[in-house]
Protein backbone atom coordinates (compact mmCIF):
# COMPACT_ATOMS: atom_id res chain seq x y z
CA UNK A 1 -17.86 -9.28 9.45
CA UNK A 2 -14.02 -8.54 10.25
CA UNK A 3 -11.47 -11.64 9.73
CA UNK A 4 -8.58 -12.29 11.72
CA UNK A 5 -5.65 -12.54 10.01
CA UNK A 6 -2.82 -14.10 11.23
CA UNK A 7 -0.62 -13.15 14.36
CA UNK A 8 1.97 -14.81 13.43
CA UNK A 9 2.77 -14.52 9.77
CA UNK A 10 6.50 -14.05 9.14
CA UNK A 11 6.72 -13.08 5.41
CA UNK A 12 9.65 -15.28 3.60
CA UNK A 13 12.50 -12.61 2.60
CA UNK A 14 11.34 -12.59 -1.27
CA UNK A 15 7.53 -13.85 -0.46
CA UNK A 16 6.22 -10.49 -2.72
CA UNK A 17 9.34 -11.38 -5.87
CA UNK A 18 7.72 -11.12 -9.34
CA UNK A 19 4.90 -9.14 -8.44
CA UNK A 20 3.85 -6.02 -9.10
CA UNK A 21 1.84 -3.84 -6.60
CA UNK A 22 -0.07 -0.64 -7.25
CA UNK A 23 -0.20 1.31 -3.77
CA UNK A 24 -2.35 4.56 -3.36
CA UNK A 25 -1.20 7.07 -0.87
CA UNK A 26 2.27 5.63 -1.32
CA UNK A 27 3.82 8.94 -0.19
CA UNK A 28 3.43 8.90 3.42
CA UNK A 29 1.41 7.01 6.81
CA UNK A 30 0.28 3.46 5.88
CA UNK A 31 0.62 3.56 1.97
CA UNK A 32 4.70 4.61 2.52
CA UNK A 33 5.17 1.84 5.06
CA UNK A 34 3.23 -1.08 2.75
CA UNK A 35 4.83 0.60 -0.46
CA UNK A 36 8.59 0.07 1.39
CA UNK A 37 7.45 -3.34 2.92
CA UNK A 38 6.68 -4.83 -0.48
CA UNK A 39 9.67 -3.54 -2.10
CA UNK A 40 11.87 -4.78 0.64
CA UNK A 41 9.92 -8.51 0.10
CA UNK A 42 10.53 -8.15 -3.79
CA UNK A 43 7.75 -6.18 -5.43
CA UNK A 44 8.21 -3.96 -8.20
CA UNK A 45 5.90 -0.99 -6.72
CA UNK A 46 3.68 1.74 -8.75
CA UNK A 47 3.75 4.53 -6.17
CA UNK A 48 0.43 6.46 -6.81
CA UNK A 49 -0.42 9.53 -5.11
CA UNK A 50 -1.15 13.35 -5.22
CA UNK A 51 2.42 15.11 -3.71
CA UNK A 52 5.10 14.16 -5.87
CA UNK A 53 8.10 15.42 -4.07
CA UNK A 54 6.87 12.55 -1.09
CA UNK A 55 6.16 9.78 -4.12
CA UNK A 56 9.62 10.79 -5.31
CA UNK A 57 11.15 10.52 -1.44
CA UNK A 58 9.61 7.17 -1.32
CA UNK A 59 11.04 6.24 -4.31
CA UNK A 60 14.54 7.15 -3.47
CA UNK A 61 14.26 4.75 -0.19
CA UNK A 62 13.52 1.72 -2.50
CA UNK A 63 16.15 2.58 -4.88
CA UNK A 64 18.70 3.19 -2.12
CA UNK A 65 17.64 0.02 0.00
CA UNK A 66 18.63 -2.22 -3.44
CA UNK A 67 14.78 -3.49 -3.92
CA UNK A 68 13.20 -3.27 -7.43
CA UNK A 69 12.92 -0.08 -9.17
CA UNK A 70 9.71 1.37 -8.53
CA UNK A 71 7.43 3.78 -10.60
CA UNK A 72 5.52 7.01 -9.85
CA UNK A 73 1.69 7.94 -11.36
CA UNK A 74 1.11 10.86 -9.49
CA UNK A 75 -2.86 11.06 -9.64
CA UNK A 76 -5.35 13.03 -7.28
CA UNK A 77 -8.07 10.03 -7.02
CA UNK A 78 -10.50 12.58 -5.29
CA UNK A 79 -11.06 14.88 -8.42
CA UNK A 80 -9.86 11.91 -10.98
CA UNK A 81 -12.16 10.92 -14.36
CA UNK A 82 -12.88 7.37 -15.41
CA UNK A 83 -10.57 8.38 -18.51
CA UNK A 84 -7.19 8.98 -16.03
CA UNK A 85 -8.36 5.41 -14.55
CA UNK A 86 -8.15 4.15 -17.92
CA UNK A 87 -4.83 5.85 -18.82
CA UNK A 88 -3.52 4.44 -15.43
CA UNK A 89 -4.62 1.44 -16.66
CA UNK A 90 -3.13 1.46 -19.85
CA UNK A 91 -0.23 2.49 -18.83
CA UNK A 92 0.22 -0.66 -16.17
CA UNK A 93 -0.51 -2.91 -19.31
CA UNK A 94 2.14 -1.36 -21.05
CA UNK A 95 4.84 -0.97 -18.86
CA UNK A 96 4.34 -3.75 -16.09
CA UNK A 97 2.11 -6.51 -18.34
CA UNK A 98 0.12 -7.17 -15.66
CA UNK A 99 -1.14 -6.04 -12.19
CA UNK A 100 -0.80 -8.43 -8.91
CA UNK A 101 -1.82 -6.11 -6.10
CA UNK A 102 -3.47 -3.31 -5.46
CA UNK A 103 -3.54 -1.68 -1.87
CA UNK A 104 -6.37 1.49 -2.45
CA UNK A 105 -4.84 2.86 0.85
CA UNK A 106 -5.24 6.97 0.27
CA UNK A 107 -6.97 8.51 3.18
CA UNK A 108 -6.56 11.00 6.14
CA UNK A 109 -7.69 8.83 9.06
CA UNK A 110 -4.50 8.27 9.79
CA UNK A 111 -3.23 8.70 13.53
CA UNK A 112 -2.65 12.99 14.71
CA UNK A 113 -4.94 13.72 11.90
CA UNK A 114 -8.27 15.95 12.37
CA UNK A 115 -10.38 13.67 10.56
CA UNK A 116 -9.60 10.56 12.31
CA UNK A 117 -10.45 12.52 15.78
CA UNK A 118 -14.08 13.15 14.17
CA UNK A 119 -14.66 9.97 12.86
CA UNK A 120 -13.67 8.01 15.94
CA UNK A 121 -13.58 10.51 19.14
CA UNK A 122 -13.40 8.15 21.82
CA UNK A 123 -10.06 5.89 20.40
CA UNK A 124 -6.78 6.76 21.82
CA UNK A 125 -4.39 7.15 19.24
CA UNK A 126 -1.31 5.83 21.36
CA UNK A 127 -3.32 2.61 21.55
CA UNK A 128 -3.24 1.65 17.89
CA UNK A 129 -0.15 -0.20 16.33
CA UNK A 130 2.27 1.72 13.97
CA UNK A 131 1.95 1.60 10.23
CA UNK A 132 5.18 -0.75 10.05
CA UNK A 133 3.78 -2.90 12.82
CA UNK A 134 0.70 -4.11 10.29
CA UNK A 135 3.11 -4.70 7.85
CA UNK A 136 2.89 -8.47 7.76
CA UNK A 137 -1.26 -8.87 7.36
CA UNK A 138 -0.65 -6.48 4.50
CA UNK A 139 2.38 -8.55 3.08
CA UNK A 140 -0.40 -11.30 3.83
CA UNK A 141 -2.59 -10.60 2.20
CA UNK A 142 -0.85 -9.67 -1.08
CA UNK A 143 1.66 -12.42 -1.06
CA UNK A 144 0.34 -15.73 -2.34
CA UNK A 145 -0.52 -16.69 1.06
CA UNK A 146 -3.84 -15.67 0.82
CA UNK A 147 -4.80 -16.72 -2.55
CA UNK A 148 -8.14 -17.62 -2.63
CA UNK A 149 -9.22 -15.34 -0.01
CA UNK A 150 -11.58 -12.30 -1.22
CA UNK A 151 -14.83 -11.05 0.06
CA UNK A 152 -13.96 -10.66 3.41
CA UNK A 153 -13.13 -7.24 5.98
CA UNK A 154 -10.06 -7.76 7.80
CA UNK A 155 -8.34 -6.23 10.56
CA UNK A 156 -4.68 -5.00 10.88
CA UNK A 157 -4.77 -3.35 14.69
């Protein structure tokens, strides 16, 4: 059962400050846009994804936009071992303490991609919002906001 989230949620300036958020796919589509949301609302970010020249572009937007300095684990989930989930772990306990968010966003079925035209033939891609239009039912949902809330499908579009 999908939740709505709210249509109206206008994230306070520093509403993500003190937290730290692990975003997959950080390098491009959705997982760049949350990944430069957060750090523009005060997150420190762990940029996680397979391409490190677009983890390190990302990156270089936070650092140049002032926000928190972020951190790249470059890590192929598709092919990845439960002992590189428990260095990635590990390595979050040592360096950051502790682990607020996590936003498991890798995936192709984004919009002009081949997959998403398979998996959903009939949807018109010019009908769905951008990736910085969702921004704030992602900022949402991993601000304190929705503490509380878990178990539940949501929808962004």
């Amino acid at each position: 059962m999908s939740t709505e989230l709210p249509k109206t949620y206008n994230p306070p300036a520093n509403c993500l400050r003190d937290r730290v958020i692990l975003v997959t796919g950080a390098g491009s589509g959705i997982g760049r846009a949350a990944a430069l949301s957060c750090a523009a609302h005060g997150a420190t970010l762990i940029l996680l994804g397979r391409t490190v020249d677009k983890l390190e572009v990302v990156y270089d937007e936070i650092e140049n936009a002032g926000s928190p300095t972020p951190a790249i684990y470059p890590l192929c989930l598709e092919g990845a071992s439960e002992q590189d989930y428990q260095t990635l772990a590990e390595s979050i306990e040592k360096e950051f303490g502790q682990l607020h968010g996590l936003l498991h966003n890798a995936s192709l079925l984004g919009q002009r991609t081949s997959m998403c035209a398979v998996a959903y033939p009939a949807e018109d891609p010019n009908t769905l919002l951008s990736p910085e239009q969702i921004m704030p039912a992602y900022l949402y949902l991993l601000g304190p906001g929705s503490q509380g809330i878990s178990g539940q499908s949501f929808d962004a579009q």
